[in-house]
N, C-alpha and C. Protein backbone atom coordinates (compact mmCIF):
# COMPACT_ATOMS: atom_id res chain seq x y z
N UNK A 1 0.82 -1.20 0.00
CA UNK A 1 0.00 0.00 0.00
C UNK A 1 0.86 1.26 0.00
N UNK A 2 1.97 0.78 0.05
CA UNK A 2 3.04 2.38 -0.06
C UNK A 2 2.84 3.07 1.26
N UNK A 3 2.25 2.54 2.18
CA UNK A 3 1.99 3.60 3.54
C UNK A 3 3.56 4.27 3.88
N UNK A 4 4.71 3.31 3.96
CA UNK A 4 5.90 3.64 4.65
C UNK A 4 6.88 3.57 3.40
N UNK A 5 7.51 4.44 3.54
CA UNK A 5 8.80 5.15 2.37
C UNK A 5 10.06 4.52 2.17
N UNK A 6 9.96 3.63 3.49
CA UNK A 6 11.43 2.87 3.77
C UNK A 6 10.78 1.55 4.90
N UNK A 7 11.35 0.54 5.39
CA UNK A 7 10.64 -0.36 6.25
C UNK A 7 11.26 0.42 7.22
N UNK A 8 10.68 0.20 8.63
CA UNK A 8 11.07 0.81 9.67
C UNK A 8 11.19 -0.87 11.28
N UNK A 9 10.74 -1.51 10.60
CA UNK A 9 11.03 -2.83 11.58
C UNK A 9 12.51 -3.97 10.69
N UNK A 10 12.71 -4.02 11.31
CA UNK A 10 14.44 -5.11 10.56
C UNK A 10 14.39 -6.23 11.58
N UNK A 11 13.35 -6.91 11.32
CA UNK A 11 12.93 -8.34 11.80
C UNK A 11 14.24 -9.51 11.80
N UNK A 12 15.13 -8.91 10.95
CA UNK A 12 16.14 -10.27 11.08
C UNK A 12 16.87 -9.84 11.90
N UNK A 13 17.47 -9.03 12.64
CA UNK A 13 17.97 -8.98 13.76
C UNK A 13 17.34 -9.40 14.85
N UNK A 14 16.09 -9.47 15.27
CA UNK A 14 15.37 -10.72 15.99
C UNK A 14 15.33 -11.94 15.65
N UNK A 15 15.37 -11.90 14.47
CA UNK A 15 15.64 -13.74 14.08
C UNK A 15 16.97 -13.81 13.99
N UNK A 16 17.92 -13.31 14.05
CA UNK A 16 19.39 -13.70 14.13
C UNK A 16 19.76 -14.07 15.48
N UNK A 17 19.24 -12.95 16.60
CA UNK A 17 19.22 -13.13 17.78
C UNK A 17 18.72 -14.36 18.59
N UNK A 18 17.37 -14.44 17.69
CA UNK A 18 16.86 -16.15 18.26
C UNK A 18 16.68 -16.90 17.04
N UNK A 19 17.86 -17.15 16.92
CA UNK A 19 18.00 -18.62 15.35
C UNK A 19 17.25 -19.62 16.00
N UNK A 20 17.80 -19.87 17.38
CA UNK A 20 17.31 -21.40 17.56
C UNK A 20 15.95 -21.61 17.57
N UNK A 21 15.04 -20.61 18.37
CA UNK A 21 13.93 -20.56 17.99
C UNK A 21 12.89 -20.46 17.23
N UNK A 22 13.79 -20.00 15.94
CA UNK A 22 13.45 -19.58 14.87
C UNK A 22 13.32 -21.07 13.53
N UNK A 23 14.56 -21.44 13.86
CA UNK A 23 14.77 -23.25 13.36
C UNK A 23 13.38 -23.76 13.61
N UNK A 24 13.59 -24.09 14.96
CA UNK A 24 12.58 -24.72 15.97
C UNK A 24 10.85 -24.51 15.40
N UNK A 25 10.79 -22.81 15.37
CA UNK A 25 9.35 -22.72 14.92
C UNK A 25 8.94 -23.09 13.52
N UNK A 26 10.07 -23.06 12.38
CA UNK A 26 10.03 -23.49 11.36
C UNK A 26 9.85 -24.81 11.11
N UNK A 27 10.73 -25.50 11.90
CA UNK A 27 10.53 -27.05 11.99
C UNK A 27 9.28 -27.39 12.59
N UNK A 28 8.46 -26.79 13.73
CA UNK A 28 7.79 -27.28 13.62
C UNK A 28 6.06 -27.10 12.85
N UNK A 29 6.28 -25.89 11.91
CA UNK A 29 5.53 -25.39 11.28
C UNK A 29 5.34 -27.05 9.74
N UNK A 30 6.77 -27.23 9.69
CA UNK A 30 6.68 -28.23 8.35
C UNK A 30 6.06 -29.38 8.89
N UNK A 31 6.76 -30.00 10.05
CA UNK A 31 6.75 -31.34 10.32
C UNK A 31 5.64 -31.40 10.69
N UNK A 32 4.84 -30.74 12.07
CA UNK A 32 3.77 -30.93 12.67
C UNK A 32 2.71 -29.77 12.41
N UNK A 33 2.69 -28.79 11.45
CA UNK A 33 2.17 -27.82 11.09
C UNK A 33 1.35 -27.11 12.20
N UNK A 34 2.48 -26.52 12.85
CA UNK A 34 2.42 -26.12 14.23
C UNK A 34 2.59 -24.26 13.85
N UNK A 35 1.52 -23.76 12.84
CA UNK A 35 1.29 -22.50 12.24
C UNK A 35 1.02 -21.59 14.02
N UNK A 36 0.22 -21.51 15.01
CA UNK A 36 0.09 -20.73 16.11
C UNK A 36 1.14 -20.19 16.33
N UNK A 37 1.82 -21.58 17.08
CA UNK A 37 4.03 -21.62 17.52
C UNK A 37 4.16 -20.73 16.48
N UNK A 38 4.62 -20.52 15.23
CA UNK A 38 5.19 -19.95 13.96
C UNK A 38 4.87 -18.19 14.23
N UNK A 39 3.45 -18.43 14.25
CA UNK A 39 2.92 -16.45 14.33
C UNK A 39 3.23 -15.75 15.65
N UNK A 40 3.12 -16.79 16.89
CA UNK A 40 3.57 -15.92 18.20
C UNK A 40 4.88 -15.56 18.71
N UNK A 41 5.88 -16.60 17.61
CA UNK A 41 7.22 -16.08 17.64
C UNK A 41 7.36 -14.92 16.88
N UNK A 42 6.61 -14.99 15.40
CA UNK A 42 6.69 -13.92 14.95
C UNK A 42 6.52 -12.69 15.47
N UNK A 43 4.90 -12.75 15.78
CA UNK A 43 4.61 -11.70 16.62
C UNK A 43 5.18 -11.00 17.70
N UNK A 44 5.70 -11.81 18.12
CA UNK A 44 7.01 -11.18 19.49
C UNK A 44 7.82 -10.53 18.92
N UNK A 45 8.55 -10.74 17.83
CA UNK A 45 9.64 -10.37 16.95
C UNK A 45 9.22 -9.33 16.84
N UNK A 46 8.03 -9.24 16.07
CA UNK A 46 7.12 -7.67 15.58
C UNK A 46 7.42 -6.38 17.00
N UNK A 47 7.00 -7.30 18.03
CA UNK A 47 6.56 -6.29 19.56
C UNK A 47 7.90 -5.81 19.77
N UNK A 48 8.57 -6.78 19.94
CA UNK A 48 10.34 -6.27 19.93
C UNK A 48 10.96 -5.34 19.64
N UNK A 49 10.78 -5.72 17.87
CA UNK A 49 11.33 -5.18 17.08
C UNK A 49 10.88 -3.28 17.52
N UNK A 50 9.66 -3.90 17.46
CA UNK A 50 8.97 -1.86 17.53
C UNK A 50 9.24 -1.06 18.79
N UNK A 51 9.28 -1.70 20.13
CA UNK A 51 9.67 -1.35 21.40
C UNK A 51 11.48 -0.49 20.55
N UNK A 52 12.17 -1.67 20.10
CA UNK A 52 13.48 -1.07 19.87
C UNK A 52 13.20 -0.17 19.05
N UNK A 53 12.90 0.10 18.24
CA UNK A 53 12.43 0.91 17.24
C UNK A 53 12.05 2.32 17.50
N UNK A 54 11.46 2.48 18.18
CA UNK A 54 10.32 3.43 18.89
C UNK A 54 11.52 4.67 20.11
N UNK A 55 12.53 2.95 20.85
CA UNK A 55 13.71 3.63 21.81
C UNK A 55 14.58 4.10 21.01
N UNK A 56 14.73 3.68 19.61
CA UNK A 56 16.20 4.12 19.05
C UNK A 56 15.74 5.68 18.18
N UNK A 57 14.30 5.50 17.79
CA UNK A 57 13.81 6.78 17.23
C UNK A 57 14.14 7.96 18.16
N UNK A 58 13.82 7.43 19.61
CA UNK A 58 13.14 8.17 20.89
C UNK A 58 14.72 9.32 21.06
N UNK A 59 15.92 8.65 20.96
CA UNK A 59 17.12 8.47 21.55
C UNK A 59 17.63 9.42 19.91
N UNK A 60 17.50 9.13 18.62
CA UNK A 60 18.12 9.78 17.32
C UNK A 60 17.37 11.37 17.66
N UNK A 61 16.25 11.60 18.42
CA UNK A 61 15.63 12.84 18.07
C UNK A 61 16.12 13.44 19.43
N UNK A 62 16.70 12.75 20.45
CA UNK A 62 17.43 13.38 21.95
C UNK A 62 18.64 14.02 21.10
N UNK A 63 19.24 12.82 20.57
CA UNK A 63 20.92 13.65 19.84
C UNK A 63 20.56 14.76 18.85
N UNK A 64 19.12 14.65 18.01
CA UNK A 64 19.36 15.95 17.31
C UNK A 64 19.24 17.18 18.21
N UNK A 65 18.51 17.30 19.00
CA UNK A 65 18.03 18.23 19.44
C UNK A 65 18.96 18.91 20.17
N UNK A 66 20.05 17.79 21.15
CA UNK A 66 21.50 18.20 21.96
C UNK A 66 22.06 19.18 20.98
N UNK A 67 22.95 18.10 19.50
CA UNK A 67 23.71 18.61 19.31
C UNK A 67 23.25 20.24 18.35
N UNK A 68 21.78 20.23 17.85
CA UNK A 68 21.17 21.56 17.73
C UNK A 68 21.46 22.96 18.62
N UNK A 69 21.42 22.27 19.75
CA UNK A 69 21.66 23.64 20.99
C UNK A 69 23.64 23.44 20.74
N UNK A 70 23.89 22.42 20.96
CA UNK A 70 25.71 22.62 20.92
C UNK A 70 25.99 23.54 19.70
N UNK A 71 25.57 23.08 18.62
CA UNK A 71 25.73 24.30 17.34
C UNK A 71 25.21 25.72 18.08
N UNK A 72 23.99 25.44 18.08
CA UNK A 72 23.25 27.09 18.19
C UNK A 72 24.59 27.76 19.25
N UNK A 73 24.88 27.37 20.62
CA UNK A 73 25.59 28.05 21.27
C UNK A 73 27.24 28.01 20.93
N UNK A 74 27.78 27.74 20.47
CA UNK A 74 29.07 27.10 20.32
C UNK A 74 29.70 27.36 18.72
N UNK A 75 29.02 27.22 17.61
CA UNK A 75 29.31 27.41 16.16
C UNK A 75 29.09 29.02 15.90
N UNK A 76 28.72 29.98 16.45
CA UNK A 76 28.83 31.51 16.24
C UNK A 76 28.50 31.52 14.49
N UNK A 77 29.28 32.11 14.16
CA UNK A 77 29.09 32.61 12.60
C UNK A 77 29.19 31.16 11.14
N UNK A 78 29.11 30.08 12.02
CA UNK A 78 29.37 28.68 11.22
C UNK A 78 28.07 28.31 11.45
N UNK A 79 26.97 28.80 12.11
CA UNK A 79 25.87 27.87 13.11
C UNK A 79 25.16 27.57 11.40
N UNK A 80 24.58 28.53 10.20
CA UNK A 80 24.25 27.69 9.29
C UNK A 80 24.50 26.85 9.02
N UNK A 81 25.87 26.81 8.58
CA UNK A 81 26.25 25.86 7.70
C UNK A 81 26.27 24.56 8.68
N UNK A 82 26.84 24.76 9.97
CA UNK A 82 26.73 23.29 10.71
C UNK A 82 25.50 23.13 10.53
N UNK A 83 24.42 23.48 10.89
CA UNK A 83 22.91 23.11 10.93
C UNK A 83 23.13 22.53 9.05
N UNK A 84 23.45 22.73 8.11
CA UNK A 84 23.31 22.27 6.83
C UNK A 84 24.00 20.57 6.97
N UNK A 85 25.43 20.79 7.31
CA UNK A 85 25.85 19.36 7.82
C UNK A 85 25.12 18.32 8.34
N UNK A 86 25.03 19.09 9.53
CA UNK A 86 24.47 18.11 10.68
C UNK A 86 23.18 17.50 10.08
N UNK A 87 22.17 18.45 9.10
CA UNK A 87 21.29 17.67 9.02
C UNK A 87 21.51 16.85 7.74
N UNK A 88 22.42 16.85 6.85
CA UNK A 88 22.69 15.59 5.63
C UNK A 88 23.65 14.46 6.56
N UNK A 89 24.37 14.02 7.92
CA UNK A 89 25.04 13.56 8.60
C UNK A 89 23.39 12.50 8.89
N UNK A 90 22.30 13.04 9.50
CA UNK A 90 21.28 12.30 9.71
C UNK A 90 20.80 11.62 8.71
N UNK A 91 21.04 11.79 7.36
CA UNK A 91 20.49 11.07 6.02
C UNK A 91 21.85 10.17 5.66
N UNK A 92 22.89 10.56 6.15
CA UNK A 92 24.49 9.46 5.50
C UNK A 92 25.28 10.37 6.61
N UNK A 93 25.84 9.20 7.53
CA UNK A 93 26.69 9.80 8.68
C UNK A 93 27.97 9.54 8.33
N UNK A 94 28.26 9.63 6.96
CA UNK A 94 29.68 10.10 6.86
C UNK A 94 29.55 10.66 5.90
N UNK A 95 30.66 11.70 5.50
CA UNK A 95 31.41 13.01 4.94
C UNK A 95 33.26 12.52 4.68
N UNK A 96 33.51 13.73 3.80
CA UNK A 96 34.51 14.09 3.68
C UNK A 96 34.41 15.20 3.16
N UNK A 97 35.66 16.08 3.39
CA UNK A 97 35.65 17.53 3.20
C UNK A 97 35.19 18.09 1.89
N UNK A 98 35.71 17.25 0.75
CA UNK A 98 34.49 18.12 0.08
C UNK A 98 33.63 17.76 -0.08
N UNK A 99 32.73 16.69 -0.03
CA UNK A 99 31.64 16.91 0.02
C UNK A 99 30.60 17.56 1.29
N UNK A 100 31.63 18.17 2.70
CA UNK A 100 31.11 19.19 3.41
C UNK A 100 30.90 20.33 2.58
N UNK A 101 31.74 20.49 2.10
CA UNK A 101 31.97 21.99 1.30
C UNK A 101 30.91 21.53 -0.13
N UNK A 102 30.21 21.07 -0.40
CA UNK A 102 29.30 20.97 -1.54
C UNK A 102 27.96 21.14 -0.64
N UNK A 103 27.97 20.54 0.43
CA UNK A 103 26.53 20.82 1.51
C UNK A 103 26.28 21.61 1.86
N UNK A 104 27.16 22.32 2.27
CA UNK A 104 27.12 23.89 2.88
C UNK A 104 27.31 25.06 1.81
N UNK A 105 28.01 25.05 0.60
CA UNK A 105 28.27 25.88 -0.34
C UNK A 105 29.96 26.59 0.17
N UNK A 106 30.90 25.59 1.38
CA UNK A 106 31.76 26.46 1.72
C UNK A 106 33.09 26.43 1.07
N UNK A 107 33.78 26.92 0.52
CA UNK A 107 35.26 26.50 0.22
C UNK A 107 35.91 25.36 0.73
N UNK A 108 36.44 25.08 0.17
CA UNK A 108 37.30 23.66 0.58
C UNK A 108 37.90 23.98 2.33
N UNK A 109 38.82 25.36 2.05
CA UNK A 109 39.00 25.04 3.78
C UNK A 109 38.30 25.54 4.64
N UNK A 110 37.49 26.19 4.35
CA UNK A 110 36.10 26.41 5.20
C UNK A 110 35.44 25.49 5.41
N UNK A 111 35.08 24.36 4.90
CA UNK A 111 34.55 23.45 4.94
C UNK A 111 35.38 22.62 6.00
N UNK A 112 36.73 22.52 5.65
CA UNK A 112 37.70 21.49 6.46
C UNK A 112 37.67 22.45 7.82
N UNK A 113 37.62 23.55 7.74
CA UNK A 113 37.86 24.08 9.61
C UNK A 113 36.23 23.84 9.94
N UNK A 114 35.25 23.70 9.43
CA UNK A 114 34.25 23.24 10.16
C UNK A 114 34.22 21.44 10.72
N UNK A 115 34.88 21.22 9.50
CA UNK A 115 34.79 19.85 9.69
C UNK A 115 36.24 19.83 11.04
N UNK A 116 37.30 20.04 11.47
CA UNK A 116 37.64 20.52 12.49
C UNK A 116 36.80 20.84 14.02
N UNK A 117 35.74 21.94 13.52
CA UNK A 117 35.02 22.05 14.73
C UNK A 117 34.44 20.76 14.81
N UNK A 118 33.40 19.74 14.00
CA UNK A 118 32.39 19.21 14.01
C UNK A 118 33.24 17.88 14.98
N UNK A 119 34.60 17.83 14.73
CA UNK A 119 35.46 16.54 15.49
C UNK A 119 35.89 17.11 16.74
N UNK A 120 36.35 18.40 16.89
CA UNK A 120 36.45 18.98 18.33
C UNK A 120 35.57 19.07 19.06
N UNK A 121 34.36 18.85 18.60
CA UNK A 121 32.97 18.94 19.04
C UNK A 121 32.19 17.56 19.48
N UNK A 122 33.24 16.50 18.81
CA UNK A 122 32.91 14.94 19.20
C UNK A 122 31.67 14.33 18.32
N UNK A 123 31.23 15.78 17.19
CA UNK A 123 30.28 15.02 16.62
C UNK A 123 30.74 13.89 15.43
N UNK A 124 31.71 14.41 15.64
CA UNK A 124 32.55 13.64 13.81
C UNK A 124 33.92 12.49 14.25
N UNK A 125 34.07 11.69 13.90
CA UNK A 125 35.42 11.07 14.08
C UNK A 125 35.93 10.66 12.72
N UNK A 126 37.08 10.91 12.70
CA UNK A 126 37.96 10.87 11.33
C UNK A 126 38.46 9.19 11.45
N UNK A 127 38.39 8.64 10.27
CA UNK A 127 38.32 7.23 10.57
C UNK A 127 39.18 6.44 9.54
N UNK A 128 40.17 7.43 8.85
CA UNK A 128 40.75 6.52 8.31
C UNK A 128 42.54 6.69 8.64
N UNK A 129 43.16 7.53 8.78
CA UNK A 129 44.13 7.82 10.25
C UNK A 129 45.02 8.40 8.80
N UNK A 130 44.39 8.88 8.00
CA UNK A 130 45.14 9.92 6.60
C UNK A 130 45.33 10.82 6.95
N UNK A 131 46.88 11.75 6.23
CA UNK A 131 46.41 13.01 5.93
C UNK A 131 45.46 13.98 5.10
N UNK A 132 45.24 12.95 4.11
CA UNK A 132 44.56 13.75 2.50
C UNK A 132 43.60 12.21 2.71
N UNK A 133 42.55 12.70 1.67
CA UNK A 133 41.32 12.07 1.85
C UNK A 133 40.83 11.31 2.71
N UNK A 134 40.65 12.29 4.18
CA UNK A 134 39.95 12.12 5.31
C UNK A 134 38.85 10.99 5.23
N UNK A 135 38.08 10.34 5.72
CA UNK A 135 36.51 10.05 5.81
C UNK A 135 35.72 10.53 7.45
N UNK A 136 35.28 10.95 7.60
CA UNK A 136 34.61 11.56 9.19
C UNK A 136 33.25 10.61 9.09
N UNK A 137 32.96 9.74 10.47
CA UNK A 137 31.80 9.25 10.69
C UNK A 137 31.09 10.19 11.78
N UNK A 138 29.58 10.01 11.76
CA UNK A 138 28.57 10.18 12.60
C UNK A 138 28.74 9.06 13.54
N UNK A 139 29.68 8.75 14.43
CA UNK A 139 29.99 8.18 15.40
C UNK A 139 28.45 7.58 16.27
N UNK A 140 27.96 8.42 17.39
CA UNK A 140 27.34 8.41 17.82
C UNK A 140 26.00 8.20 17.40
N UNK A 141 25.46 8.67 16.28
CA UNK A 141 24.31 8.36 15.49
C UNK A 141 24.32 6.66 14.95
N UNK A 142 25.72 6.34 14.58
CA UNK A 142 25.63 5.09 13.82
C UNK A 142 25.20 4.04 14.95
N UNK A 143 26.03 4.45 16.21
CA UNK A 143 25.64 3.46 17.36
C UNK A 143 24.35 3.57 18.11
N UNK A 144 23.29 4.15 17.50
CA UNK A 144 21.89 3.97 17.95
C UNK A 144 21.38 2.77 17.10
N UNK A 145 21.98 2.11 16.54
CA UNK A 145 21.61 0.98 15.57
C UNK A 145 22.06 -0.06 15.96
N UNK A 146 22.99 -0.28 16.54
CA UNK A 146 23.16 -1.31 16.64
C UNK A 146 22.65 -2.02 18.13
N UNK A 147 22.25 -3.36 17.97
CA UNK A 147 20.95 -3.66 19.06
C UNK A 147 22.71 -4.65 19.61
């Protein structure tokens, strides 16, 4: 029905978590066509899944909102352009300098001294231990994902 733009439940990380149970309900869905067993594991999976879902949403909209006020007070005459970052970092939490400087519209080292603040600031970690073609992750954002 197109209701949702993207899935928002990732059910196999509950079934990865409980393989064995997961075997188990399958097996006994074939052998003894034990369909109830089959849907109430599912269904748990579902409840799970959305409880986590719901905490990790709850927890992505705490960090925007923090690091919103850390910009607003702290970025002075950069606070646009970080607010331009920060919010393509929530759509792909990694960057490199120029493509900061294509998000924001800033020069290459304008771009790199923000990208400077954005790691002095703990929002960014540089992750490949280069001098020249940096990569910076959304550190903290990426680890609301993982269960």
């Amino acid at each position: 029905r197109k209701i949702l733009a993207k899935p928002l439940l990732y059910l196999s990380s509950y079934f990865e978590q409980n393989r064995g149970l997961y075997y188990d309900n399958l097996t006994a869905v074939r052998t003894e066509n034990k369909m109830l067993h089959w849907l109430k594991y599912f269904l748990r999976g579902v409840s799970e899944t959305a409880s986590k879902s719901t905490q990790t949403l709850d927890e992505i909209l705490d960090l925007k909102e923090s690091l919103e006020v850390t910009i607003r007070d702290h970025f002075g005459r950069r606070s646009p352009s970080a607010r331009l970052l920060l919010k393509k970092l929530f759509v792909d939490p990694k960057v490199d300098v120029r493509q900061a400087g294509e998000i924001t519209g800033l020069t290459y080292n304008a771009a790199n001294s923000l990208i400077k603040e954005f790691v002095s600031s703990n929002i960014l970690q540089e992750v490949t231990g280069y001098n020249r073609n940096r990569l910076f992750v959304f550190g903290e954002y990426i680890a609301k994902f993982k269960y």
